[in-house]
C-alpha atoms as a PDB file:
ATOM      1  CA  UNK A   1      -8.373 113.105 -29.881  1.00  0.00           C
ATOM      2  CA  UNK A   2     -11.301 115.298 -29.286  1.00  0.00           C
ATOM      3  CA  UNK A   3     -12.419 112.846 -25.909  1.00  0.00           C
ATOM      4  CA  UNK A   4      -8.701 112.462 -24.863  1.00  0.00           C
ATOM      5  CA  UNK A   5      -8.144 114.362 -20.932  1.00  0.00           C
ATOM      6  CA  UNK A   6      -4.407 114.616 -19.887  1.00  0.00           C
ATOM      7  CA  UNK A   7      -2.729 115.231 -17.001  1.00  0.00           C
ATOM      8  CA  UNK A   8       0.722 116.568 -15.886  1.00  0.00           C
ATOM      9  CA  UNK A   9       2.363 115.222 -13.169  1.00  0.00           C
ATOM     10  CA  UNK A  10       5.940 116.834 -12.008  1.00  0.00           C
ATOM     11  CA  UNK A  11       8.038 114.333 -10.421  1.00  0.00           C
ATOM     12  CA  UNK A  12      10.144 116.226  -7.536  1.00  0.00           C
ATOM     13  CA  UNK A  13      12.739 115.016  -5.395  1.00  0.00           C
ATOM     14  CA  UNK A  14      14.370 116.536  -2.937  1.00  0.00           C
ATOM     15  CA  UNK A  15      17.580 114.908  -1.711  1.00  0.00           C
ATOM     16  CA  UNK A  16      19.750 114.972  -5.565  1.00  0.00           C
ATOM     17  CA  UNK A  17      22.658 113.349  -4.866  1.00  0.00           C
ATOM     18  CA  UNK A  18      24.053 116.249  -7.084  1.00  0.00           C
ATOM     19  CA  UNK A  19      22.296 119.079  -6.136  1.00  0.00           C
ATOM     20  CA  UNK A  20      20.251 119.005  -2.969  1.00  0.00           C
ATOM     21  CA  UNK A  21      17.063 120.926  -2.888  1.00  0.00           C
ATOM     22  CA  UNK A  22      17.301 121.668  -6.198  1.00  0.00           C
ATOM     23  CA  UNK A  23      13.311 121.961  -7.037  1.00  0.00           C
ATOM     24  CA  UNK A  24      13.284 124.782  -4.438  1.00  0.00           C
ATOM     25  CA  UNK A  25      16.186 126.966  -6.046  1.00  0.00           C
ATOM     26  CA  UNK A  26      15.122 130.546  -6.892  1.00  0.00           C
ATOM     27  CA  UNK A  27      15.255 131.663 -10.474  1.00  0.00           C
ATOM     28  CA  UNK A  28      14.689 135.412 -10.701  1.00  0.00           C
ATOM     29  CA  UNK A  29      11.950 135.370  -7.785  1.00  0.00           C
ATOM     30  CA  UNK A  30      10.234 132.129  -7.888  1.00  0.00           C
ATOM     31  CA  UNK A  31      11.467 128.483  -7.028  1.00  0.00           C
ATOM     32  CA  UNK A  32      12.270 125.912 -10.153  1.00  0.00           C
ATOM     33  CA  UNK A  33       9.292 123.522  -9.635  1.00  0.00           C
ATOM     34  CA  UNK A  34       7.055 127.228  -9.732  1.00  0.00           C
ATOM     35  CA  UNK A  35       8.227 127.544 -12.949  1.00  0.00           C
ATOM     36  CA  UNK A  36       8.002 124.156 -14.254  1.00  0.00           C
ATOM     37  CA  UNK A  37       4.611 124.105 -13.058  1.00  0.00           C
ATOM     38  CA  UNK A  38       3.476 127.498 -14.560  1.00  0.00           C
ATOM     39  CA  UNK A  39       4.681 126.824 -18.097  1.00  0.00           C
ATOM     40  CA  UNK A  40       3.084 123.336 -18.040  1.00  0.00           C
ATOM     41  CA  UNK A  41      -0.222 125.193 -16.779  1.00  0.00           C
ATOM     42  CA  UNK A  42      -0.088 126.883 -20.350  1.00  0.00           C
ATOM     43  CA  UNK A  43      -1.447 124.259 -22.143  1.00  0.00           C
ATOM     44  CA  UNK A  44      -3.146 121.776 -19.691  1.00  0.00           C
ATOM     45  CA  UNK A  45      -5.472 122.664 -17.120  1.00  0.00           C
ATOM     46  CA  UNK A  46      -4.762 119.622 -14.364  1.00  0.00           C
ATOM     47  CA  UNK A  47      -0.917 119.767 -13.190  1.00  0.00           C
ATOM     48  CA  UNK A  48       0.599 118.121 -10.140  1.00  0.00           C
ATOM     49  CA  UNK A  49       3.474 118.363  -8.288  1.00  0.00           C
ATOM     50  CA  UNK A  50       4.834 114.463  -7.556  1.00  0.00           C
ATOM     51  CA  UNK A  51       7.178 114.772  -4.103  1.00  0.00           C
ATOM     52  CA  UNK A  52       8.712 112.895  -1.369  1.00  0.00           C
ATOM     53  CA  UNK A  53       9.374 115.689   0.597  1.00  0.00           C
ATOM     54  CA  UNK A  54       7.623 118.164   3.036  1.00  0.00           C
ATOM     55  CA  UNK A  55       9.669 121.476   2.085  1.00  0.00           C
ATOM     56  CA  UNK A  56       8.299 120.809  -1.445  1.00  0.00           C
ATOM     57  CA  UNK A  57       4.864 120.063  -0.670  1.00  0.00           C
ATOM     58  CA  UNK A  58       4.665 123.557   1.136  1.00  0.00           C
ATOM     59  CA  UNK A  59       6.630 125.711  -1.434  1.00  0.00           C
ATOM     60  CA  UNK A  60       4.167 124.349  -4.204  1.00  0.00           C
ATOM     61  CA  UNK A  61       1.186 125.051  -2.196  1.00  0.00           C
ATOM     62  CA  UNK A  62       2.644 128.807  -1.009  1.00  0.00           C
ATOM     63  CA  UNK A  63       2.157 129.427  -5.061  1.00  0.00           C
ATOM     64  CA  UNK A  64      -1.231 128.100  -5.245  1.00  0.00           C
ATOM     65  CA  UNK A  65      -0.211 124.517  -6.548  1.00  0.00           C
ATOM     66  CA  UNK A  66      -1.232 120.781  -6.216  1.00  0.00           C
ATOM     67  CA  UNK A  67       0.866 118.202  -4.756  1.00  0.00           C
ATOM     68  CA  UNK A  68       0.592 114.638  -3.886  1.00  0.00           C
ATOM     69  CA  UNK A  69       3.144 113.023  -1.375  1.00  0.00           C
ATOM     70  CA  UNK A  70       4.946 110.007  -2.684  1.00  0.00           C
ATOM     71  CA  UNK A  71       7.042 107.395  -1.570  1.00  0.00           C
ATOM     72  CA  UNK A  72      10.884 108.288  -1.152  1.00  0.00           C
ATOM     73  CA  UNK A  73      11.878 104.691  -2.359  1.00  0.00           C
ATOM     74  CA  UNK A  74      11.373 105.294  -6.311  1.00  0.00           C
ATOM     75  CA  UNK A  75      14.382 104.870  -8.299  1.00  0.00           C
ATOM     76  CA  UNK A  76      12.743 106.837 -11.268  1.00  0.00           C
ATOM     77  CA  UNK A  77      10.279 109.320 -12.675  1.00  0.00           C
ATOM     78  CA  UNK A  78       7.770 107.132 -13.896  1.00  0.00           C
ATOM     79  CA  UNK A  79       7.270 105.364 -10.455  1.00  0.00           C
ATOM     80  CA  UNK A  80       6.837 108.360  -9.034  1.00  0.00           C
ATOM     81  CA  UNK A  81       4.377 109.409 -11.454  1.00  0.00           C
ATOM     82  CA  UNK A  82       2.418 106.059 -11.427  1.00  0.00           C
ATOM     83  CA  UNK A  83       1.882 106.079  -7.670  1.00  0.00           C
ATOM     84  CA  UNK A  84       1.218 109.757  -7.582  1.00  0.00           C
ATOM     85  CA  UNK A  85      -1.200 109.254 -10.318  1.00  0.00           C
ATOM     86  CA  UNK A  86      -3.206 106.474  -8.994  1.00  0.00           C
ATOM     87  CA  UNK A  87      -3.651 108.530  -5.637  1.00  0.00           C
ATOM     88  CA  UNK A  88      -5.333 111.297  -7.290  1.00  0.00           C
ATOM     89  CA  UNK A  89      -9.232 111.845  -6.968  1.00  0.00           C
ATOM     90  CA  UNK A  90     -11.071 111.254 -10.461  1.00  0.00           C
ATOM     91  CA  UNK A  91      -8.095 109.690 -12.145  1.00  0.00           C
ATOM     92  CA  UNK A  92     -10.156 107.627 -14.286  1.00  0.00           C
ATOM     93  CA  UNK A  93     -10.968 110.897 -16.423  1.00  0.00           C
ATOM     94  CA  UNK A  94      -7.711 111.113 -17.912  1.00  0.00           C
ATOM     95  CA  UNK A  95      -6.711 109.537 -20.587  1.00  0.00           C
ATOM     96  CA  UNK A  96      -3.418 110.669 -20.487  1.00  0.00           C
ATOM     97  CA  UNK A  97      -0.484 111.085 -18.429  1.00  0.00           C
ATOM     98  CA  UNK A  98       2.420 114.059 -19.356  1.00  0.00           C
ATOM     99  CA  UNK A  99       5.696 113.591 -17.109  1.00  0.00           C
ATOM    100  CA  UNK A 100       7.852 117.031 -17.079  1.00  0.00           C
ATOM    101  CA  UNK A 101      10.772 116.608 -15.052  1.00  0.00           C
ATOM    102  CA  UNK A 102      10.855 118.506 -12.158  1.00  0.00           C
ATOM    103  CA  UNK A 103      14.499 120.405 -13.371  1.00  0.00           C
ATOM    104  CA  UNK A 104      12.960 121.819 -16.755  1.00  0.00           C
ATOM    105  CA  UNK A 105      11.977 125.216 -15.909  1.00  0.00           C
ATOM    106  CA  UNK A 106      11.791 126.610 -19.307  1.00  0.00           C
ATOM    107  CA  UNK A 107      10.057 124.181 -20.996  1.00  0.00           C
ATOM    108  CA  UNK A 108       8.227 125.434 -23.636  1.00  0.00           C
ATOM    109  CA  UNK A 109       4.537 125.143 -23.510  1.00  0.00           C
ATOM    110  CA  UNK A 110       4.368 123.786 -27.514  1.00  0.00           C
ATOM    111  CA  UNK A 111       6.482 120.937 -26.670  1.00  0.00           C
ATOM    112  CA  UNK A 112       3.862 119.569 -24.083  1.00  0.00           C
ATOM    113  CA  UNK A 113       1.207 120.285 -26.357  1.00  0.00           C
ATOM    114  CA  UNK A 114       3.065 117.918 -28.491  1.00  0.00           C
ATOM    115  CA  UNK A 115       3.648 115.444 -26.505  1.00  0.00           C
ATOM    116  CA  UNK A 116       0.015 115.059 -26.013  1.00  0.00           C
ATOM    117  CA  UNK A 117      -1.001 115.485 -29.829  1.00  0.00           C
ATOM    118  CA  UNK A 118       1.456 112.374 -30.416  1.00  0.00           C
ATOM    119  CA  UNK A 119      -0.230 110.213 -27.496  1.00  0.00           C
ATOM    120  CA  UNK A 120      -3.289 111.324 -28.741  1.00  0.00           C
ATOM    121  CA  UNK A 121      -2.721 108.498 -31.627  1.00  0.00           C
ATOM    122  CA  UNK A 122      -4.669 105.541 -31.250  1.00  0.00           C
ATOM    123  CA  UNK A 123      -1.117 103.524 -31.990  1.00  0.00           C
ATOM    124  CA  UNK A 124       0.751 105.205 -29.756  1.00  0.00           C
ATOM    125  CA  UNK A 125       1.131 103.991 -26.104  1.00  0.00           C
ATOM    126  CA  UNK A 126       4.063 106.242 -24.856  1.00  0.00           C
ATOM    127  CA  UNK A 127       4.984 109.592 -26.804  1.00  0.00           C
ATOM    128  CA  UNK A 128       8.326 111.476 -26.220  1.00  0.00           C
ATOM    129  CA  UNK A 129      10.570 113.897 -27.989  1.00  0.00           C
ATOM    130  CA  UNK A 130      13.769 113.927 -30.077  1.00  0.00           C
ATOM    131  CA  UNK A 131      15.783 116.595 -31.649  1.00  0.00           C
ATOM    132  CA  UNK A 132      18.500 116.338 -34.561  1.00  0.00           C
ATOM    133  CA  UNK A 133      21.971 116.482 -32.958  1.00  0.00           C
ATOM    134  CA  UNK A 134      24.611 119.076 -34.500  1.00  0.00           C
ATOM    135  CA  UNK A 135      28.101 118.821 -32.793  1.00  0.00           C
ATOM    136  CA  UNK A 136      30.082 116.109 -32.540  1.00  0.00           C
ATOM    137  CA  UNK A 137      30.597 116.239 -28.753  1.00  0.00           C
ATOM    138  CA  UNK A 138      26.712 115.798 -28.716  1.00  0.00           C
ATOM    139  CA  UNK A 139      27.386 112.516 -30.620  1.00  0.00           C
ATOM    140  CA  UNK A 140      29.736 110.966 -28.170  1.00  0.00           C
ATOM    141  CA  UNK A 141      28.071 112.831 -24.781  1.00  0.00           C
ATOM    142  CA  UNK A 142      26.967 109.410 -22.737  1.00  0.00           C
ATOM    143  CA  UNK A 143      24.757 111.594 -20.824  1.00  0.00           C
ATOM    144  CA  UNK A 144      22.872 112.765 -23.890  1.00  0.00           C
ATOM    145  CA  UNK A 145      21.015 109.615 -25.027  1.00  0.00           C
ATOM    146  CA  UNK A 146      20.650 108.648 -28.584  1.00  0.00           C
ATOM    147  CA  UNK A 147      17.580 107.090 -30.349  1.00  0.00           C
ATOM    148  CA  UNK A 148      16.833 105.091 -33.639  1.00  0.00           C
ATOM    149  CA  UNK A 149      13.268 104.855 -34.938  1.00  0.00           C
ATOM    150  CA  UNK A 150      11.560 103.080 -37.632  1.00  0.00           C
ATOM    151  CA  UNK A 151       9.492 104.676 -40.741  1.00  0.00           C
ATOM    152  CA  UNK A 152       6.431 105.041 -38.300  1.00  0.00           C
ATOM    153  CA  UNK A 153       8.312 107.273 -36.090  1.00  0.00           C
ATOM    154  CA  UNK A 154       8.399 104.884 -33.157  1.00  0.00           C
ATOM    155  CA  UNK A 155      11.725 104.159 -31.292  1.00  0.00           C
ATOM    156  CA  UNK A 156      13.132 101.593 -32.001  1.00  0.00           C
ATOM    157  CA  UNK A 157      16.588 101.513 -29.305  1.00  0.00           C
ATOM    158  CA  UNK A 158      17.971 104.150 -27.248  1.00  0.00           C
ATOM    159  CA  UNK A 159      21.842 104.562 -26.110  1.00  0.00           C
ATOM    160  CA  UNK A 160      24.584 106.155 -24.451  1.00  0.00           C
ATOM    161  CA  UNK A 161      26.545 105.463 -27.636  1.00  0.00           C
ATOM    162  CA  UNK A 162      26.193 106.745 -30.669  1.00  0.00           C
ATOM    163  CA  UNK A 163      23.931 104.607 -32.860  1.00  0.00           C
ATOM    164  CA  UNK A 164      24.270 103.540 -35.884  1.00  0.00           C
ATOM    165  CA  UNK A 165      27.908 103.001 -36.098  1.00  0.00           C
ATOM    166  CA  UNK A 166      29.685 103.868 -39.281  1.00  0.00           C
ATOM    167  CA  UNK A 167      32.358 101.203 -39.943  1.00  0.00           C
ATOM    168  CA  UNK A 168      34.261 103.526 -43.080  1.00  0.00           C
ATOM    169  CA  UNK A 169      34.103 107.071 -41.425  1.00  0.00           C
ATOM    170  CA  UNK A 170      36.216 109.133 -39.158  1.00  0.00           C
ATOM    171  CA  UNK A 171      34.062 109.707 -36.152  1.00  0.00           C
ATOM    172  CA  UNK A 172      34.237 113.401 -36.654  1.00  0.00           C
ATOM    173  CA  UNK A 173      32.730 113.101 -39.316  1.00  0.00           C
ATOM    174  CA  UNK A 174      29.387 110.766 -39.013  1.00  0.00           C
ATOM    175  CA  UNK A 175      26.787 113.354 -37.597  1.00  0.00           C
ATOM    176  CA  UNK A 176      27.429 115.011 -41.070  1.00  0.00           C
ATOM    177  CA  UNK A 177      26.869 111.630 -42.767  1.00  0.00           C
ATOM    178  CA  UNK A 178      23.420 110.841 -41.280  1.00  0.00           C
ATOM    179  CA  UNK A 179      20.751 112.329 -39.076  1.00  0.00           C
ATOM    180  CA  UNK A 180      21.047 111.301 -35.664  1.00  0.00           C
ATOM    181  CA  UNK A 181      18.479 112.211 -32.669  1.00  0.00           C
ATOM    182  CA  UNK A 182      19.360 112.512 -29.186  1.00  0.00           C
ATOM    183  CA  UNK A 183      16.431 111.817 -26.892  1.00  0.00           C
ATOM    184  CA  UNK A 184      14.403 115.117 -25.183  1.00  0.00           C
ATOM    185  CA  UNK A 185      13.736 113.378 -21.494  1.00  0.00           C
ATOM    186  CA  UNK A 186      10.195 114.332 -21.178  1.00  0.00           C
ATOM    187  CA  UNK A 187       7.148 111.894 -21.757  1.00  0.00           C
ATOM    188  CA  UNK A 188       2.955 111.076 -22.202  1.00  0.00           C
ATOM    189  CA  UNK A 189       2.047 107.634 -21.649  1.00  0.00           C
ATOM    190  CA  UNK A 190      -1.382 106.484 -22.098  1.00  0.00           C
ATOM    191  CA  UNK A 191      -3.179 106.123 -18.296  1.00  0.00           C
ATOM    192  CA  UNK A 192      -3.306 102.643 -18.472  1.00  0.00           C
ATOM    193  CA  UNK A 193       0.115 102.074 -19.952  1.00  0.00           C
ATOM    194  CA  UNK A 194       1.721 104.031 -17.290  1.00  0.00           C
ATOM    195  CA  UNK A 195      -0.100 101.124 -14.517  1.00  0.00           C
ATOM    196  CA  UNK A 196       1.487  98.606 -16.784  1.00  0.00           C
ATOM    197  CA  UNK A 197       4.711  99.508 -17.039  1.00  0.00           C
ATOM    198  CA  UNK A 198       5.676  99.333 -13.937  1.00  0.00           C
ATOM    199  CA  UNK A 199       4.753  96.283 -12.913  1.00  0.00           C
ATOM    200  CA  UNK A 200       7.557  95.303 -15.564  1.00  0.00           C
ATOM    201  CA  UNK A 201      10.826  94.073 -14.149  1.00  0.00           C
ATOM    202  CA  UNK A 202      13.746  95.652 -15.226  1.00  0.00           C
ATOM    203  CA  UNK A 203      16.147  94.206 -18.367  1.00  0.00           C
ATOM    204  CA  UNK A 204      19.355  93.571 -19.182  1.00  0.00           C
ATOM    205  CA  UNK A 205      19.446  96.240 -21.552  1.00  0.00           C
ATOM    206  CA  UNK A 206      18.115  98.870 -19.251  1.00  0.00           C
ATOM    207  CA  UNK A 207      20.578  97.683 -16.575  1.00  0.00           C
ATOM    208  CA  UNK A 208      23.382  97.799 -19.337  1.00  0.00           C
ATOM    209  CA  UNK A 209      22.708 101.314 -20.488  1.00  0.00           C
ATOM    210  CA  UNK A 210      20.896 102.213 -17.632  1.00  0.00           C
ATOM    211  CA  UNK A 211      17.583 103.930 -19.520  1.00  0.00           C
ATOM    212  CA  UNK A 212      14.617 102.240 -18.188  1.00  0.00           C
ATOM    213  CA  UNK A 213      12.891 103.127 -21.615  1.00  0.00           C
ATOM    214  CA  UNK A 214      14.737 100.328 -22.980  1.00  0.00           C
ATOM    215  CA  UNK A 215      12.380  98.144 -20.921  1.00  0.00           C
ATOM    216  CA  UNK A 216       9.178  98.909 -22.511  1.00  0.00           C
ATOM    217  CA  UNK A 217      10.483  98.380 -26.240  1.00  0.00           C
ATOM    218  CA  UNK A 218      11.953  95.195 -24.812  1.00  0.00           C
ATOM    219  CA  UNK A 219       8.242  94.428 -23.507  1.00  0.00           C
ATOM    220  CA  UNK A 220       6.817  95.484 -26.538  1.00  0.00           C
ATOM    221  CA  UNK A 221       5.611  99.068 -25.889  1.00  0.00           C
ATOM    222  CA  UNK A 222       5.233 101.481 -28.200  1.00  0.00           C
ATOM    223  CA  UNK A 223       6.925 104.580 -28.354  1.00  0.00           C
ATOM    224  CA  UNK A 224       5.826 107.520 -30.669  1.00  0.00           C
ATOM    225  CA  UNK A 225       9.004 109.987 -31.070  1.00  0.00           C
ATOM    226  CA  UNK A 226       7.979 113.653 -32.217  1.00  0.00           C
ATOM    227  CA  UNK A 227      10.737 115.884 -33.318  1.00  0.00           C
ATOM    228  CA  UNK A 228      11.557 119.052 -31.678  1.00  0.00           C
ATOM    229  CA  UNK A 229      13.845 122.408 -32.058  1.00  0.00           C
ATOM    230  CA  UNK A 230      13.764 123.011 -28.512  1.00  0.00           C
ATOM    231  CA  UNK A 231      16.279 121.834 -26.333  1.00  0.00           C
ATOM    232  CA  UNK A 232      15.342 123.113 -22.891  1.00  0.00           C
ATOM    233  CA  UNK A 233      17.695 124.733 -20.308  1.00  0.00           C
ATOM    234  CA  UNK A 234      17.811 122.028 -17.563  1.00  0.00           C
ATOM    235  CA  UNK A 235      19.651 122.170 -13.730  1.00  0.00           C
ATOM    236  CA  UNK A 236      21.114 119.338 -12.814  1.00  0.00           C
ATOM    237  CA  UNK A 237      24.245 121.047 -10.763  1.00  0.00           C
ATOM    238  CA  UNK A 238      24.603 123.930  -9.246  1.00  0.00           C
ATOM    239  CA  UNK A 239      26.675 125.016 -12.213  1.00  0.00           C
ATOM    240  CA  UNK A 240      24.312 124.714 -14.982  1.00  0.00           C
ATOM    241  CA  UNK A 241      21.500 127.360 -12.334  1.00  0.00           C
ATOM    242  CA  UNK A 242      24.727 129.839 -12.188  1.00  0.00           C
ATOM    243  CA  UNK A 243      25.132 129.333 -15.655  1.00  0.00           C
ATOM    244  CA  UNK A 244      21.300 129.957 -16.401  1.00  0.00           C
ATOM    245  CA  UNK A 245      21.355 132.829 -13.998  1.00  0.00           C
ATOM    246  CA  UNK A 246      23.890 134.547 -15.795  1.00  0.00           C
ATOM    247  CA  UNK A 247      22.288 133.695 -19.027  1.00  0.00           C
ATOM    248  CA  UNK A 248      19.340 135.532 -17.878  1.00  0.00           C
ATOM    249  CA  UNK A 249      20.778 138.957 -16.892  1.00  0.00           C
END
């Protein structure tokens, strides 16, 4: 662990079919990717910005940040990511790669410190984070992805549905029967995983439940899952930043 170098990059789109602009909202004084980038700058030293747009390359470098123009054609993250990473100078020192979404200004600092302390395993190709889930509406949220992992603590399927099933239970009742995770959308791949993966053509469970994380256990990939207590405050509306605003005062 002691040789191991990461990197963060920030993917950062502009044109969210949801919420337009959205890394370039103010929060309290400074724009969301600002603050993404400044809490990620807490732990690592090397963070980049990952855009397809102008207006974003400028606002990161009015605070002092690094950006690297991308490709407006990626239909996720990691693609982003992967080309942004292979464009930067000296890439060949890190030895791994920390994606923070671009919508996760309050991510806490600890979290991407362990994110890299799981990739840091010699067994572990692609790290991410997991927290227990509580509610039942949790449970059945489609938008809040569940995972199952094995006794090493590496994923082993992800879903929109709740997973396992219980055959004898009343579904209000099952997230009191067992522990179930949903997945925490943020990720460190090893540097030369990240090239491989996506050269890897999409499957037909990835298509089905549209994760693309599905595609690298399908390929074989390893994912280490670390639990975590935090579950960040993320925008991806204009009514979750009016919500966080008012959460704030």
């Amino acid at each position: 662990m002691k040789n191991m170098k990461a990197i963060v990059i920030i993917p950062a789109r502009y044109g969210s079919t949801r919420f337009p602009g959205k890394p370039l909202v103010k929060i309290k004084g400074k724009t969301m990717i600002q603050r993404v980038y400044e809490q990620a700058k807490q732990v690592i030293d090397d963070v980049w910005v990952a855009t397809d747009d102008l207006r974003i390359e400028s606002a990161v470098a009015k605070f002092g940040g690094q950006s690297v123009m991308t490709s407006s054609k990626h239909v996720s993250g990691t693609d982003r990511i992967a080309e942004a990473f292979s464009s930067i100078e000296n890439n060949e020192d890190f030895s791994i790669v920390i994606n923070i979404q671009g919508d996760e200004p309050f991510i806490e600092p600890s979290q991407i410190e362990q994110l890299f302390k799981l990739c840091s395993d010699p067994k572990a190709q692609i790290a991410t984070l997991i927290k227990k889930i509580t509610t039942v509406d949790d449970l059945f949220n489609p938008n809040k992805p569940k995972v199952i992992r094995d006794v090493f603590d590496n994923a082993i399927y992800f879903s929109r549905s709740p997973i396992p099933f219980f055959r004898d239970l009343e579904k209000a009742q099952w997230y009191k029967a067992h522990t179930f995770y949903k997945h925490i959308g943020v990720y460190a791949y090893k540097s030369d995983v990240l090239k491989e993966i996506t050269n890897l053509i999409p499957t037909e469970l990835e298509k089905a439940e549209s994760l693309e994380q599905l595609r690298w256990i399908e390929n074989r990939y390893t994912i280490k899952t670390g639990i975590t207590k935090y579950e960040n405050l993320s925008v991806d509306t204009e009514d979750d930043l009016n919500e966080i605003l008012q959460k704030m005062k």
